[in-house]
Protein backbone atom coordinates (compact mmCIF):
# COMPACT_ATOMS: atom_id res chain seq x y z
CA UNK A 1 0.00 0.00 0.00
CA UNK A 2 1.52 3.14 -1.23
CA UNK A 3 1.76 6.58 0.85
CA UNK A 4 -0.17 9.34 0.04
CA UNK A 5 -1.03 10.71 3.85
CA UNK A 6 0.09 14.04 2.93
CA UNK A 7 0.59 16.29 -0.05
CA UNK A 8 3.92 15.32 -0.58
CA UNK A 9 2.49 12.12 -1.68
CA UNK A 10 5.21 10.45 -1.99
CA UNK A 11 3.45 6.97 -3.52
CA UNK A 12 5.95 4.46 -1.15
CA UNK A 13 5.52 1.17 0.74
CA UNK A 14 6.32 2.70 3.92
CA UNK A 15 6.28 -1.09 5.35
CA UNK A 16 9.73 -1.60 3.24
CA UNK A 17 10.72 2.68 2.33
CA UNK A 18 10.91 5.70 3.97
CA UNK A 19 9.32 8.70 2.41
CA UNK A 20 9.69 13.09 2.84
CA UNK A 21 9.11 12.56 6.25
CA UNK A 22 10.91 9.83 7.08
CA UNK A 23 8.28 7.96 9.18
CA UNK A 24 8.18 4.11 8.68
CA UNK A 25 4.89 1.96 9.47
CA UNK A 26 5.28 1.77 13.26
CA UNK A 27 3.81 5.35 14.94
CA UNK A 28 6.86 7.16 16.68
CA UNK A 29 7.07 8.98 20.08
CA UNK A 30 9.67 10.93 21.84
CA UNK A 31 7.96 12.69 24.59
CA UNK A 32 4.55 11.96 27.05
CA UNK A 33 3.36 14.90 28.81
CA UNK A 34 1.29 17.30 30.88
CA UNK A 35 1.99 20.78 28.83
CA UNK A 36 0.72 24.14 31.02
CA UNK A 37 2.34 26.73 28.03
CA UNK A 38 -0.65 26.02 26.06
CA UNK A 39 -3.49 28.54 25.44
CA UNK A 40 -5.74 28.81 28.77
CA UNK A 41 -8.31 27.03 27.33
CA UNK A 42 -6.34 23.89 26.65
CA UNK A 43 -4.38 23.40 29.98
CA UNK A 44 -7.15 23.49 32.50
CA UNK A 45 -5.66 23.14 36.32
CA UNK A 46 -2.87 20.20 35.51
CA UNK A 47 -2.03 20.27 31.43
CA UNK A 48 -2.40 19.33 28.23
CA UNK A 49 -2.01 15.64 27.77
CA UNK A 50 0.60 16.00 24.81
CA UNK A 51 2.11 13.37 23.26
CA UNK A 52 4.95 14.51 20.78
CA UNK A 53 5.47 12.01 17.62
CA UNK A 54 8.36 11.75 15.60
CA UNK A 55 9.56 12.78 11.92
CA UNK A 56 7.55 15.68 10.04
CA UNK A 57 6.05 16.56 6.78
CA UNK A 58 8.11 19.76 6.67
CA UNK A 59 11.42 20.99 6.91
CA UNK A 60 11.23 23.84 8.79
CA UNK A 61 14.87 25.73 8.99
CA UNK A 62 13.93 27.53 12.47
CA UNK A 63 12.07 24.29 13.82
CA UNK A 64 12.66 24.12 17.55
CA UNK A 65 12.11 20.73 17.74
CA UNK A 66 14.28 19.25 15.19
CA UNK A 67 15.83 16.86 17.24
CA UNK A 68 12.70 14.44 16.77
CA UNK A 69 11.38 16.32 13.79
CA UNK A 70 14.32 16.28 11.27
CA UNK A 71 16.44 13.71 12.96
CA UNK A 72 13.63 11.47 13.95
CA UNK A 73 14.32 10.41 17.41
CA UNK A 74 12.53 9.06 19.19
CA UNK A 75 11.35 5.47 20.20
CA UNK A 76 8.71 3.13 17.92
CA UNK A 77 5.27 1.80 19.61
CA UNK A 78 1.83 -0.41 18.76
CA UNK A 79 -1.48 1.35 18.08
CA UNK A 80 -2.22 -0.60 21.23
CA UNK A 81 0.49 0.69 23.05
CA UNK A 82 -0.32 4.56 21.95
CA UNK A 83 -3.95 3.87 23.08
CA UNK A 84 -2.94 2.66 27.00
CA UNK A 85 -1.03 6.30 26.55
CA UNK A 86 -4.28 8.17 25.89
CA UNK A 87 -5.39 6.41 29.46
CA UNK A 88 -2.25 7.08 31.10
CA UNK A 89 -2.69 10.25 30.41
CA UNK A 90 -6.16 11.01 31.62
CA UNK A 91 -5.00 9.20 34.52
CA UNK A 92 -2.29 11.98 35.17
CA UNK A 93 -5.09 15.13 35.15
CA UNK A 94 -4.69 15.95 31.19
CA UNK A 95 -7.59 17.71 30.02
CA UNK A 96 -7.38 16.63 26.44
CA UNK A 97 -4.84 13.90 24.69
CA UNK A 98 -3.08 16.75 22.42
CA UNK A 99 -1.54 14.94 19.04
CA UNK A 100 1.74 17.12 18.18
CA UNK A 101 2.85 16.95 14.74
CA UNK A 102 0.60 13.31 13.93
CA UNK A 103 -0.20 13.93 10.45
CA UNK A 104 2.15 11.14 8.69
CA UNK A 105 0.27 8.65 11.63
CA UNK A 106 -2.91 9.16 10.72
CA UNK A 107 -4.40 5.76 10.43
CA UNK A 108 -2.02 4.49 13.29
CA UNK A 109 -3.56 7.29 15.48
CA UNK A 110 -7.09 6.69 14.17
CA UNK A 111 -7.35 2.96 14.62
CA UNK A 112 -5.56 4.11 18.39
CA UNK A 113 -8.48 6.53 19.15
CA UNK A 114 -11.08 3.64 18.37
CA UNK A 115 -9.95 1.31 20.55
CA UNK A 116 -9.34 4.13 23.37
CA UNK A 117 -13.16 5.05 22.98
CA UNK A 118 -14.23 1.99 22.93
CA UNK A 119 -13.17 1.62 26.01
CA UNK A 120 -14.07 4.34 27.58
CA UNK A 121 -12.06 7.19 26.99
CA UNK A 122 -14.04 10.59 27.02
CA UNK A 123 -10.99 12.93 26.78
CA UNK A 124 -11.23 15.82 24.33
CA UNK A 125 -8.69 15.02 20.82
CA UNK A 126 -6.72 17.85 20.03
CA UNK A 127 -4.63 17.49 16.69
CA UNK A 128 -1.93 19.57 16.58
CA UNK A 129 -0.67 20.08 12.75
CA UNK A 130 1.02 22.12 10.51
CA UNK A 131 -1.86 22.49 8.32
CA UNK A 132 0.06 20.63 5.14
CA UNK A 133 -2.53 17.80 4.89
CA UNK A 134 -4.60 16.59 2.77
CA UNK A 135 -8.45 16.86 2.72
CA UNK A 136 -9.32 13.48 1.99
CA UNK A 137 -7.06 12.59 5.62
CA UNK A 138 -8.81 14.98 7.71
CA UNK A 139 -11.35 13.61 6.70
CA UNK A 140 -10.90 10.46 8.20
CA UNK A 141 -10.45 12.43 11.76
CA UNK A 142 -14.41 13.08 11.57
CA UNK A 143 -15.98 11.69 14.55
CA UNK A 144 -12.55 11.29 15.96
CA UNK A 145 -11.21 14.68 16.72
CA UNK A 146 -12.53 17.21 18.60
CA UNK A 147 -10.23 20.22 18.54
CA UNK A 148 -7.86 21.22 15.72
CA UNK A 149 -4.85 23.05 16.53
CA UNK A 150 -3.28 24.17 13.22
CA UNK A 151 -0.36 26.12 12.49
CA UNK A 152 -0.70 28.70 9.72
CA UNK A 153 2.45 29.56 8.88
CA UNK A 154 3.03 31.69 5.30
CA UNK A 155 0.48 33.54 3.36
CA UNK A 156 3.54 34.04 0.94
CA UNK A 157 4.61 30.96 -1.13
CA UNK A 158 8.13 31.98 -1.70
CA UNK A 159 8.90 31.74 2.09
CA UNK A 160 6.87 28.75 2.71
CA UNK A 161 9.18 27.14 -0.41
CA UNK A 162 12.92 28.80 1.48
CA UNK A 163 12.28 28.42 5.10
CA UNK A 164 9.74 24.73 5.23
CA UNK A 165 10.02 23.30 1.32
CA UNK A 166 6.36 23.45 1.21
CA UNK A 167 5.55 24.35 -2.44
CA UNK A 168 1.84 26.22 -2.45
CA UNK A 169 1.77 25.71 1.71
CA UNK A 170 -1.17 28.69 1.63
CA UNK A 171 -3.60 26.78 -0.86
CA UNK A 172 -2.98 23.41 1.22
CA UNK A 173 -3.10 24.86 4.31
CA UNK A 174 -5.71 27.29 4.17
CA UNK A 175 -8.11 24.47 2.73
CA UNK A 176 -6.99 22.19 5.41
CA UNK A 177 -8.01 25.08 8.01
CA UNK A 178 -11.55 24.62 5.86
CA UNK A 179 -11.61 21.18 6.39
CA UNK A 180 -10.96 21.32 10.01
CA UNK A 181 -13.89 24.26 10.48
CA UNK A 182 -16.19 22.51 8.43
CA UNK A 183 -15.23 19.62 10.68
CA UNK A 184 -15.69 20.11 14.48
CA UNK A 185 -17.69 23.75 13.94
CA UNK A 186 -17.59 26.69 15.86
CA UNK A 187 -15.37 26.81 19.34
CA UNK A 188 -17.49 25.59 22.08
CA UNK A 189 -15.97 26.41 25.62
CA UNK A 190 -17.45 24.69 29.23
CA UNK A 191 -15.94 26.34 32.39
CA UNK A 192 -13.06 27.46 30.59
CA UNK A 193 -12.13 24.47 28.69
CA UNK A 194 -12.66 24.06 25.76
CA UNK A 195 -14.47 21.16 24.11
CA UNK A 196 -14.79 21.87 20.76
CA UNK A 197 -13.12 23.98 17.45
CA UNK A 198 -10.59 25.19 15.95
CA UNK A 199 -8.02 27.33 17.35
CA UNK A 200 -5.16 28.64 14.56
CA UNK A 201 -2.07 29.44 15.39
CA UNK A 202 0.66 32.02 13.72
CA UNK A 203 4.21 32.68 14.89
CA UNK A 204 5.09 35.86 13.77
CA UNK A 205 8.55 35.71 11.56
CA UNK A 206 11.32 38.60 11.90
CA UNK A 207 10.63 40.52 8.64
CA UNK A 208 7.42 39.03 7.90
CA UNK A 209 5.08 40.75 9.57
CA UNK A 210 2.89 42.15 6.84
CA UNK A 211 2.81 38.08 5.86
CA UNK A 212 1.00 37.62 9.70
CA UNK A 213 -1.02 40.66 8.96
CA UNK A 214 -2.70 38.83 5.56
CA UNK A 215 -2.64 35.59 7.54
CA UNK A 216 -4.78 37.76 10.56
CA UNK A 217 -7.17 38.92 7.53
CA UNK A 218 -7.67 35.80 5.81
CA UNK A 219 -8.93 33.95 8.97
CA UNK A 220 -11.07 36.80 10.12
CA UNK A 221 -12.80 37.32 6.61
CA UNK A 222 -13.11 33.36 6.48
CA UNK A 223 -14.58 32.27 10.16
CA UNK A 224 -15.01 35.95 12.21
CA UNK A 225 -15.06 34.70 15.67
CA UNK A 226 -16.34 31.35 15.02
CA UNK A 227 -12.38 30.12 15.30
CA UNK A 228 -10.05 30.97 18.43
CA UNK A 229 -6.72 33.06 16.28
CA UNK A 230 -3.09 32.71 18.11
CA UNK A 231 -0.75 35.01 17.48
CA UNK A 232 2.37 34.13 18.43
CA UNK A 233 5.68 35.66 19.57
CA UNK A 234 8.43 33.11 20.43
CA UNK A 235 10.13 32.89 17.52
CA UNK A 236 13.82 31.65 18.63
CA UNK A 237 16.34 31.67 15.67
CA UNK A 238 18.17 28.18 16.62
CA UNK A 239 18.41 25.25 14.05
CA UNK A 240 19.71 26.85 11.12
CA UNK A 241 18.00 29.84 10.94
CA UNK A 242 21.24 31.65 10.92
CA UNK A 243 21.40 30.43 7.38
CA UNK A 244 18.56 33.00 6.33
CA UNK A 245 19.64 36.54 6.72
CA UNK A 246 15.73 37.96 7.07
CA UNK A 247 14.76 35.11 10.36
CA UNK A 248 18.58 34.67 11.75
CA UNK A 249 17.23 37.50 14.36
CA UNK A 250 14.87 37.64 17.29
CA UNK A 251 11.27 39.12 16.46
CA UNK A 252 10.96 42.72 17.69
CA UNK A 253 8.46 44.50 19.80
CA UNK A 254 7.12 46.55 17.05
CA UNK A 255 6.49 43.47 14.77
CA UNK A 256 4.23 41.40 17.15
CA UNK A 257 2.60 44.75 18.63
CA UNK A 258 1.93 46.08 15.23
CA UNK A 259 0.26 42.59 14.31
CA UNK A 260 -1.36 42.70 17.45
CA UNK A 261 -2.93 46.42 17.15
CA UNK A 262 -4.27 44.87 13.25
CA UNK A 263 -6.20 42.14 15.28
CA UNK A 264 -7.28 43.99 17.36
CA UNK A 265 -8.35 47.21 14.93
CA UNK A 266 -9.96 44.11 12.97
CA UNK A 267 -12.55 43.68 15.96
CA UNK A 268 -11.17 40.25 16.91
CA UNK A 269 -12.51 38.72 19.93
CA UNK A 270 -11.18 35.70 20.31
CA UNK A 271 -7.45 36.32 19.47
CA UNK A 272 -4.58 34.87 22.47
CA UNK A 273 -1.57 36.91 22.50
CA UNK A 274 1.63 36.58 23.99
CA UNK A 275 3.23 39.03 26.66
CA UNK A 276 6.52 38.77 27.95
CA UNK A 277 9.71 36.78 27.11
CA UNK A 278 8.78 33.94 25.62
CA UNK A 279 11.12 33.70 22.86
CA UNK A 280 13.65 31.35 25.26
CA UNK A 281 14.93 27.80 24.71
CA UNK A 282 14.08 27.04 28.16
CA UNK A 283 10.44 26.96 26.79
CA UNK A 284 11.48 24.05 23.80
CA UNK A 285 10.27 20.57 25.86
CA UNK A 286 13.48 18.05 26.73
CA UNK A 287 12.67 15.09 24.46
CA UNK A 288 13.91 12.48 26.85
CA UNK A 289 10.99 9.73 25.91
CA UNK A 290 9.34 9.77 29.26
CA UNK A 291 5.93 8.39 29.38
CA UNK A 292 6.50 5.92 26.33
């Protein structure tokens, strides 16, 4: 059975070949845990229960996790296995099971979240993406999912193509974002928490801050306040981002305020900022496999 999970598409028997992303048939994991540096909504009082996979559709130069998502560590697991983790993790106080970067595991993770709810679990399913998928596998998260958590990450194609190699990343990913609307609906929050939707997120890029602004009008024109928008400042120039003379810099005040002010000019509602310093290593997790 050939791979086509993704755009990339790359047709292989992943059973016997390794595609763009590097991920073989076997779903892997280098990090179980309870994350409180989500938004508000998604940590409740003890965490999201996030469970970071291995290997990635994209090739992000600034990636800050490119220890598991270039290099691919991490350790290999059953479906079976990956649904006990689900448990595990409602056992520790998570208020959702949060998928981070699962899009090449799809049917793994599908077939996982069966056999979870069939036995019980209740949990809120957050998938955490990039956004570079394809329609017809979202599709198979109906019934399944509950939250999406994409990244939008380039209005312009040129910088999707230099800084991720994701040819046309705006026309994939901004259909995906569709998909995952038409999907689970409009945000639905219970005591704080919520339960339901779509929350976007966009991590404003040194020099690219007009990109964010057409990124911040797109989703408003598209959903209003249907959607939950996350604007992001904690862009950390480590990997090779030093490579690229417009991102080998820290993002400035005026660039994330001056995104900001657009939102909130816009008459966004349901926007998350960031305030502070959050543009520190000490925030990238330590990918040490606990919890596998």
């Amino acid at each position: 059975m050939t791979c086509e999970i993704c755009p990339r598409r790359c047709k292989i028997d992943r059973k016997n070949n390794l595609g763009y992303c590097r991920a073989g048939k076997n779903v892997k994991i280098a990090l179980v845990s309870l994350h409180k540096w989500e938004e508000p909504c998604l940590v409740g009082k003890n965490g999201a229960g996030t469970i970071f996979f291995s290997h990635c559709n994209l090739r992000c130069v600034y990636c800050q996790n490119f220890s598991i998502s270039h290099e691919g560590f991490g350790e290999e697991i059953t479906t079976d296995r990956l649904a006990e983790i689900f448990f595990e993790q409602e056992s520790r106080g998570a208020v959702n099971i949060e998928l981070v970067t699962p899009t090449h595991y799809t049917e793994q993770i599908c077939a996982a979240i069966d056999i979870a709810k069939g036995r019980g679990l209740t949990l809120p399913i957050v998938w955490n993406s990039n956004a570079y998928e394809n329609l017809e596998t979202l599709e198979l998260l109906r019934g399944r999912v509950d939250i999406f958590l994409p990244d939008l990450k380039y209005f312009d194609d040129e910088a999707a193509k230099i800084y991720s190699n994701a040819p046309n990343y705006f026309e994939i990913a901004s259909s995906a974002v569709k998909k995952m609307f038409e999907l689970v609906g409009a945000a639905q929050i219970e005591c704080g928490k919520m339960i339901r939707g779509v929350i976007v997120r966009h991590l404003v890029l040194p020099n690219h801050r007009r990109d964010a602004i057409k990124i911040v009008d797109w989703l408003y024109e598209t959903f209003g306040d249907e959607i939950f928008i996350s604007l992001m400042n904690q862009y950390t120039p480590i990997y090779r981002a030093a490579e690229f003379k417009k991102i080998s810099r820290a993002l400035t005040t005026f660039e994330y305020k001056s995104v900001v002010e657009h939102a909130v000019n816009l008459g966004i509602k349901n926007c998350f900022v960031q305030i502070g310093k959050t543009a520190d290593k000490s925030f990238i997790p330590d990918f040490n496999l606990s919890g596998i």
